[in-house]
PDB file of N, CA and C in Angstrom:
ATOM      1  N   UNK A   1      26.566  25.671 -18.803  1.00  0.00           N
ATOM      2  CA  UNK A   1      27.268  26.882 -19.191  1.00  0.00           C
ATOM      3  C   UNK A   1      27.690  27.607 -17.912  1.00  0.00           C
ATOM      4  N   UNK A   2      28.879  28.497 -17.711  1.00  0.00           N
ATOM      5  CA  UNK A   2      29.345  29.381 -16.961  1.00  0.00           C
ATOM      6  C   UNK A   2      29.770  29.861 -17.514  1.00  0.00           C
ATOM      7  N   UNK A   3      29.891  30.834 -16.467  1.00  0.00           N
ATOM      8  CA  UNK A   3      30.237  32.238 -16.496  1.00  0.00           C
ATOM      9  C   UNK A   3      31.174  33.305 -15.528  1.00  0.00           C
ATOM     10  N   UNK A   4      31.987  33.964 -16.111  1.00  0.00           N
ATOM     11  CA  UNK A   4      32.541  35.086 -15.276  1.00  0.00           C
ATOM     12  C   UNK A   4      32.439  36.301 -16.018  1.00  0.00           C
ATOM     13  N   UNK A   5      33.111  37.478 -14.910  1.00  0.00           N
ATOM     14  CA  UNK A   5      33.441  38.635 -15.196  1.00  0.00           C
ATOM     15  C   UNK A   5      35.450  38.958 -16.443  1.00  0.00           C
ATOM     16  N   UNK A   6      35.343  39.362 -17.306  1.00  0.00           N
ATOM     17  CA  UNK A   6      36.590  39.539 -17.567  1.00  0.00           C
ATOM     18  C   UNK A   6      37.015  40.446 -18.279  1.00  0.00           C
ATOM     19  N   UNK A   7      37.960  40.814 -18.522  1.00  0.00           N
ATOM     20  CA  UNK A   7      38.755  42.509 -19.046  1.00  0.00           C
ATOM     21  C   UNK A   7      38.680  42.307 -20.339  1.00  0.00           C
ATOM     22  N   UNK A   8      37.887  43.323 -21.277  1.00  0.00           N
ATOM     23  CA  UNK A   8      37.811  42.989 -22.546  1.00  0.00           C
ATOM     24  C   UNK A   8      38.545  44.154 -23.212  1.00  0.00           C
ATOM     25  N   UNK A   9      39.248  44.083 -24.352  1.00  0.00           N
ATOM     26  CA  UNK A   9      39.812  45.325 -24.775  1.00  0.00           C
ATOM     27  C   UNK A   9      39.253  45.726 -26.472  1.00  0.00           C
ATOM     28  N   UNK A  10      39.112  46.856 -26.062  1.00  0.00           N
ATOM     29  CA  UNK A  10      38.371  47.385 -27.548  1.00  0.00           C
ATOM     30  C   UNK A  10      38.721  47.963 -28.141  1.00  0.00           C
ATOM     31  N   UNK A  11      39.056  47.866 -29.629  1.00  0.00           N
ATOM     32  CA  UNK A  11      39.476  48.907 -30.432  1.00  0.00           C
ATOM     33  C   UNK A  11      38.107  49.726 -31.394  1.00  0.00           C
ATOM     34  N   UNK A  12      38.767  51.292 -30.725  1.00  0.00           N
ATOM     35  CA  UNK A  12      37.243  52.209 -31.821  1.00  0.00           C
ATOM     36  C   UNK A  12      37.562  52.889 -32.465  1.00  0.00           C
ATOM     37  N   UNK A  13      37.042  53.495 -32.837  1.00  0.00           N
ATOM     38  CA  UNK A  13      37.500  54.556 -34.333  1.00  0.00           C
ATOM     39  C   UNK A  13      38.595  55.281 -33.599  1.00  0.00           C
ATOM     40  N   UNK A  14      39.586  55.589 -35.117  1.00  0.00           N
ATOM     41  CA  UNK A  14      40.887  56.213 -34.957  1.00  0.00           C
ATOM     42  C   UNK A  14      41.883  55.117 -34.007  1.00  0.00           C
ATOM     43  N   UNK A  15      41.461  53.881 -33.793  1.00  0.00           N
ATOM     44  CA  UNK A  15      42.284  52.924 -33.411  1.00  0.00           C
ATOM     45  C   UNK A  15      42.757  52.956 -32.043  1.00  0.00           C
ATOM     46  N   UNK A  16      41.354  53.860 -31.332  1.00  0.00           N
ATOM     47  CA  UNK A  16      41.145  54.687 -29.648  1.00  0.00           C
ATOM     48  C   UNK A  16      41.076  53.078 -28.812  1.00  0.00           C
ATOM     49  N   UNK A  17      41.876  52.750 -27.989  1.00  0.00           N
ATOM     50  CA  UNK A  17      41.846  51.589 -27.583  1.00  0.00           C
ATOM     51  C   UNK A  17      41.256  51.675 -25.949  1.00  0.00           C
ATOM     52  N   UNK A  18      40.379  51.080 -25.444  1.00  0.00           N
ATOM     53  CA  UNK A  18      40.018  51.064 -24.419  1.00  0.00           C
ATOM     54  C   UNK A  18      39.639  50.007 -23.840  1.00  0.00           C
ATOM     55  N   UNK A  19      39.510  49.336 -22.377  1.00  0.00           N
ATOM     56  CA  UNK A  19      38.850  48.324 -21.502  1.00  0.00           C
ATOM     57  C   UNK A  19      38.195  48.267 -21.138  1.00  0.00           C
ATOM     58  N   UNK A  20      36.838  47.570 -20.918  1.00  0.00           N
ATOM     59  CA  UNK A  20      35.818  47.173 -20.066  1.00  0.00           C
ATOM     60  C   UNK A  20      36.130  45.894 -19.629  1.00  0.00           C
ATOM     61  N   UNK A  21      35.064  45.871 -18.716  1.00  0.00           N
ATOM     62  CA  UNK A  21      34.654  44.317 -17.554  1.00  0.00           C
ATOM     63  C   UNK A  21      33.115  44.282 -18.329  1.00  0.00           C
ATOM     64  N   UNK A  22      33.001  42.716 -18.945  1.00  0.00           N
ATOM     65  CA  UNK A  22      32.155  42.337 -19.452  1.00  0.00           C
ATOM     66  C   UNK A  22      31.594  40.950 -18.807  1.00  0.00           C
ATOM     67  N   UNK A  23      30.628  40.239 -18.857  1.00  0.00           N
ATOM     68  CA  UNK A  23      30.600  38.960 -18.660  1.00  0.00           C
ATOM     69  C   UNK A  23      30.659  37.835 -19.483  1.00  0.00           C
ATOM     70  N   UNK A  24      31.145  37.000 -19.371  1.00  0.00           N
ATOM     71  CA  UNK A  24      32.095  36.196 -20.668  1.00  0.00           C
ATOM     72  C   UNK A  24      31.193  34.871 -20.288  1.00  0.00           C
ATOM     73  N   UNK A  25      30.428  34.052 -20.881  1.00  0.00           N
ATOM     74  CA  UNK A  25      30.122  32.940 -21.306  1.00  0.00           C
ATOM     75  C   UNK A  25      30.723  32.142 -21.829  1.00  0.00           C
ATOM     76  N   UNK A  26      30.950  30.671 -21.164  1.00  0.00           N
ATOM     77  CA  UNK A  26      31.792  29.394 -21.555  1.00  0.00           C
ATOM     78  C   UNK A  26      30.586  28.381 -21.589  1.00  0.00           C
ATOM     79  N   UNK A  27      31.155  27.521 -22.946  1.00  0.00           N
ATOM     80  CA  UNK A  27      31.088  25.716 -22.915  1.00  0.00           C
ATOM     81  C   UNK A  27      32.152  25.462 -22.415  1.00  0.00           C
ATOM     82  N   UNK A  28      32.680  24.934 -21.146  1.00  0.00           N
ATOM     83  CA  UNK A  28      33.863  24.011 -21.042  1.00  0.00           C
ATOM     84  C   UNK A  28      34.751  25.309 -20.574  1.00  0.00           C
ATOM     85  N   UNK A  29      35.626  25.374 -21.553  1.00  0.00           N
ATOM     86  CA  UNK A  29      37.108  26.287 -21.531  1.00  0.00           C
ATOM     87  C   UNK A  29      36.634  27.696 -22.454  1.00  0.00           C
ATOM     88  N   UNK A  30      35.737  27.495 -23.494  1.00  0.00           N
ATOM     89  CA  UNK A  30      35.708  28.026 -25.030  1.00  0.00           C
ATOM     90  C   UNK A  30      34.475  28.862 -24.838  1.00  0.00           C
ATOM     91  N   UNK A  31      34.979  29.958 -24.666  1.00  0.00           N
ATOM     92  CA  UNK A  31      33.823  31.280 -24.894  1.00  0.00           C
ATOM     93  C   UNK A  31      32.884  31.270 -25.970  1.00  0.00           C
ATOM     94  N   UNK A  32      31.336  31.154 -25.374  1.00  0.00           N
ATOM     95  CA  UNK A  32      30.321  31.032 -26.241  1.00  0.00           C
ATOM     96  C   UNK A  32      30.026  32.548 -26.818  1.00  0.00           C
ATOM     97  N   UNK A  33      30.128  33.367 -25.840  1.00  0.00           N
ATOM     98  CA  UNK A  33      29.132  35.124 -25.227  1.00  0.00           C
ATOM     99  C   UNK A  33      30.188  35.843 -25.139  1.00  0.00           C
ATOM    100  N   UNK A  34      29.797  37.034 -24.762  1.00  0.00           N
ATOM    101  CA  UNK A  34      29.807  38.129 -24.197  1.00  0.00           C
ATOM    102  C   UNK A  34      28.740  38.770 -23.615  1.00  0.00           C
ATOM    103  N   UNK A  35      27.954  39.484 -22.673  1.00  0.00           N
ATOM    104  CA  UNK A  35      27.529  40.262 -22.661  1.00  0.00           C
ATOM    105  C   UNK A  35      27.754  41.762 -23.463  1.00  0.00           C
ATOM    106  N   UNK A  36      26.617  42.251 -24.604  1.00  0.00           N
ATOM    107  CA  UNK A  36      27.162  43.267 -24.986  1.00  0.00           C
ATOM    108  C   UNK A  36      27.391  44.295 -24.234  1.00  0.00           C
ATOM    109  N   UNK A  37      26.977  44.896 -23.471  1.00  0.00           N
ATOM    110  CA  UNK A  37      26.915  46.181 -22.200  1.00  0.00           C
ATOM    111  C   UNK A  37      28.152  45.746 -21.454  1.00  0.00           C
ATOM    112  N   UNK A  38      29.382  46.292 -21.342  1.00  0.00           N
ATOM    113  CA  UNK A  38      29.908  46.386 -20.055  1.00  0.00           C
ATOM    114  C   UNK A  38      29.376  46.430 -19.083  1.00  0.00           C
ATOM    115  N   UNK A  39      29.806  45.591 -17.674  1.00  0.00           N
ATOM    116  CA  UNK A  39      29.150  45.838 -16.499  1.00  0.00           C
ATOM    117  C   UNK A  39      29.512  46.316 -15.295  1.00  0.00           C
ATOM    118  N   UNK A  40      28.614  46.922 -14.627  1.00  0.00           N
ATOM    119  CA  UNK A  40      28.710  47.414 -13.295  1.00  0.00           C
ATOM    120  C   UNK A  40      28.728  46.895 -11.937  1.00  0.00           C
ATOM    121  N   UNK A  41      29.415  46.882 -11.019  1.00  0.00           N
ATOM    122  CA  UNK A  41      29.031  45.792  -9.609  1.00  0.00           C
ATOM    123  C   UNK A  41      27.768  46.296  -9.307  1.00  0.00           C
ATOM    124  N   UNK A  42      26.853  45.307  -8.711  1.00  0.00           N
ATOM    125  CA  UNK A  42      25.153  45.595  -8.344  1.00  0.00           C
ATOM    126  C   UNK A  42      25.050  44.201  -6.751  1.00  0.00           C
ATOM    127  N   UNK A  43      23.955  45.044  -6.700  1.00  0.00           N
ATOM    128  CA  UNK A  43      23.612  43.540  -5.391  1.00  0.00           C
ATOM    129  C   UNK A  43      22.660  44.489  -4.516  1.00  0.00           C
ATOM    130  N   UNK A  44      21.699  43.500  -4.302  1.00  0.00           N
ATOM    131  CA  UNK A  44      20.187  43.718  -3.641  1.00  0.00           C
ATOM    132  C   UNK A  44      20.902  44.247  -1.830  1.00  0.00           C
ATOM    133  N   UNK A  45      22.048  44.523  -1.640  1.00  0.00           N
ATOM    134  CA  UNK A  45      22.210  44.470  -0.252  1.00  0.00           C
ATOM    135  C   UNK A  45      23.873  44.863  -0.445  1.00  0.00           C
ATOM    136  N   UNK A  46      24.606  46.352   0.588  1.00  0.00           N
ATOM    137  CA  UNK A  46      25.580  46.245   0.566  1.00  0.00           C
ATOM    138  C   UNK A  46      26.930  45.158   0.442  1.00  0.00           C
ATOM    139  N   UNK A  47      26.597  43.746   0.880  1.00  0.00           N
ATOM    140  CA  UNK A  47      27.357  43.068   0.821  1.00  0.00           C
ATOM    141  C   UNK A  47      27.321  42.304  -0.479  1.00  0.00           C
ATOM    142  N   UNK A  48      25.981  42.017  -0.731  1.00  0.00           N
ATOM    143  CA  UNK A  48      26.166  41.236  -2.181  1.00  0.00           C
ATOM    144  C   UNK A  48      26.611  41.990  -3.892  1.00  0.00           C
ATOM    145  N   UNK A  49      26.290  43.592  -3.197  1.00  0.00           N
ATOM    146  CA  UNK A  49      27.011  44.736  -3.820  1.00  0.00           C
ATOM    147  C   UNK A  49      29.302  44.155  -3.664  1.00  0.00           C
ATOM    148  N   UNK A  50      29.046  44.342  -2.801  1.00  0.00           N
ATOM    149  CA  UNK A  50      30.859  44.238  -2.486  1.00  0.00           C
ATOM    150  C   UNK A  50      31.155  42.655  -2.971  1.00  0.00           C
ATOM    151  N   UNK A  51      30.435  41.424  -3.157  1.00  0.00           N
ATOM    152  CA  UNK A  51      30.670  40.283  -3.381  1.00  0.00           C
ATOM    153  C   UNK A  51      30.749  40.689  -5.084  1.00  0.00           C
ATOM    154  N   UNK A  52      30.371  41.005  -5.477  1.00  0.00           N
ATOM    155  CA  UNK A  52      29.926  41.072  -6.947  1.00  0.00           C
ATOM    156  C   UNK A  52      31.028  41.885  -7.234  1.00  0.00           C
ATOM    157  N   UNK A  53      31.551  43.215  -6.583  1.00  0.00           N
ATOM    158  CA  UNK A  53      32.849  43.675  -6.936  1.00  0.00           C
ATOM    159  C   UNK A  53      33.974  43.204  -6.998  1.00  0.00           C
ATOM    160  N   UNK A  54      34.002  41.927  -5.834  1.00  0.00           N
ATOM    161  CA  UNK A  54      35.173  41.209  -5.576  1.00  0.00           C
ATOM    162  C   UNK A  54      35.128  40.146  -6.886  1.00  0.00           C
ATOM    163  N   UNK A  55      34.061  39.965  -7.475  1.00  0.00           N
ATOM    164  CA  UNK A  55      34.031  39.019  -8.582  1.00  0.00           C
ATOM    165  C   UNK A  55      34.289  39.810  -9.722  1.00  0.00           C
ATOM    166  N   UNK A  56      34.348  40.965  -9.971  1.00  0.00           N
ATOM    167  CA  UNK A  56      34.677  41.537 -11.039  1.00  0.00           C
ATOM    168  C   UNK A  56      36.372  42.253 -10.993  1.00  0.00           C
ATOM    169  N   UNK A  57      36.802  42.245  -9.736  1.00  0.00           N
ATOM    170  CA  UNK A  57      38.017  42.509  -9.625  1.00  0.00           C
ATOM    171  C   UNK A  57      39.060  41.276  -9.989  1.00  0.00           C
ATOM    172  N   UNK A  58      38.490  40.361  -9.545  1.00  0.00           N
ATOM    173  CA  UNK A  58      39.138  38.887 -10.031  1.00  0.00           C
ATOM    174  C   UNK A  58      39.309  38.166 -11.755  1.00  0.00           C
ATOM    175  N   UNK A  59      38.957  39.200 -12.680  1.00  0.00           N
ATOM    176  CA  UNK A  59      39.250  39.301 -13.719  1.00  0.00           C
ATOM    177  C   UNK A  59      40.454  39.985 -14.542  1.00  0.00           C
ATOM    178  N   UNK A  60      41.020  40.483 -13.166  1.00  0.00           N
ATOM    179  CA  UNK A  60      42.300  41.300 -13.866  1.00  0.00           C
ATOM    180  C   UNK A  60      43.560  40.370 -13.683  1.00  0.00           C
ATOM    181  N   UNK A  61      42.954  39.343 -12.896  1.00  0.00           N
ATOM    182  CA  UNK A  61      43.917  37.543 -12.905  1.00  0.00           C
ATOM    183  C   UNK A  61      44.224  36.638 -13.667  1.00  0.00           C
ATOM    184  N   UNK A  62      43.147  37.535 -14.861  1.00  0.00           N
ATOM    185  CA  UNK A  62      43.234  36.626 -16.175  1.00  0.00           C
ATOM    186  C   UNK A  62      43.037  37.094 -17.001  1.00  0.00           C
ATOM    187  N   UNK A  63      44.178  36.550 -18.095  1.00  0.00           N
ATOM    188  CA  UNK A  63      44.416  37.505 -19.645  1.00  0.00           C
ATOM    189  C   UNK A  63      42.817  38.167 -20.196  1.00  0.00           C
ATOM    190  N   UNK A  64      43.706  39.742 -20.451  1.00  0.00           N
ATOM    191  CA  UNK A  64      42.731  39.878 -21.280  1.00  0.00           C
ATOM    192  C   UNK A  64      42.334  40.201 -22.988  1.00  0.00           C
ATOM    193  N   UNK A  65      41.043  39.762 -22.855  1.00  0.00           N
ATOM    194  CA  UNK A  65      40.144  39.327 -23.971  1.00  0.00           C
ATOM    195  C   UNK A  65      40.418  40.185 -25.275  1.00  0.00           C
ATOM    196  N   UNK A  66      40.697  39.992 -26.159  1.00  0.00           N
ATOM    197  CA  UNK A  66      40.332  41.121 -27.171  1.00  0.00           C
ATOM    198  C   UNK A  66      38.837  40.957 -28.189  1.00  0.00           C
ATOM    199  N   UNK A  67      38.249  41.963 -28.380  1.00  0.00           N
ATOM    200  CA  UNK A  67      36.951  41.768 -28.472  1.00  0.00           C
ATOM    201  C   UNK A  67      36.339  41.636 -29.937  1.00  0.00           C
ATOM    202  N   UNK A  68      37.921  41.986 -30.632  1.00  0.00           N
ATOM    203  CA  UNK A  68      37.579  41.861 -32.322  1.00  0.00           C
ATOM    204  C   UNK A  68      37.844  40.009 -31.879  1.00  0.00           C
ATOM    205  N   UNK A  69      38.551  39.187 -31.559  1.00  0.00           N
ATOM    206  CA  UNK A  69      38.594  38.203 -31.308  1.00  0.00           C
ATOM    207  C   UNK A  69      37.329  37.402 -30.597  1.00  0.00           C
ATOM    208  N   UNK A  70      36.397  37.514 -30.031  1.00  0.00           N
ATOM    209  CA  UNK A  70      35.385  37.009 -29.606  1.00  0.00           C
ATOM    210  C   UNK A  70      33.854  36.750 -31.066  1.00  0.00           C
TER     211      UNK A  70
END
């Protein structure tokens, strides 16, 4: 299994549409997951902090998700 960061879009009451960065779980090509919690960049050390941002910025490279669809 893998995994990335990717732009999920949500629809909420009154049809209030908004985006998060979630982490998306694959078999293969075909999304198993989601993480439910939107996520935050983190890392034990300024740099693995900024590596982890650069991995969540690299999700806006690829379509995004809609979450009634997952």
């Amino acid at each position: 299994m893998t995994w990335n960061y990717r732009v999920i879009r949500h629809v909420g009451p009154n049809n209030k549409v908004c985006y998060r960065i979630h982490e998306v779980y694959y078999e293969g090509e075909r999304v198993v997951t989601i993480a439910e919690e939107a996520s935050a960049p983190s890392g034990g050390s300024v740099e693995e902090l900024n590596d982890d941002f650069y991995r969540m910025r690299a999700a806006f490279d690829k379509p995004v998700l809609d979450y009634s669809e997952l």
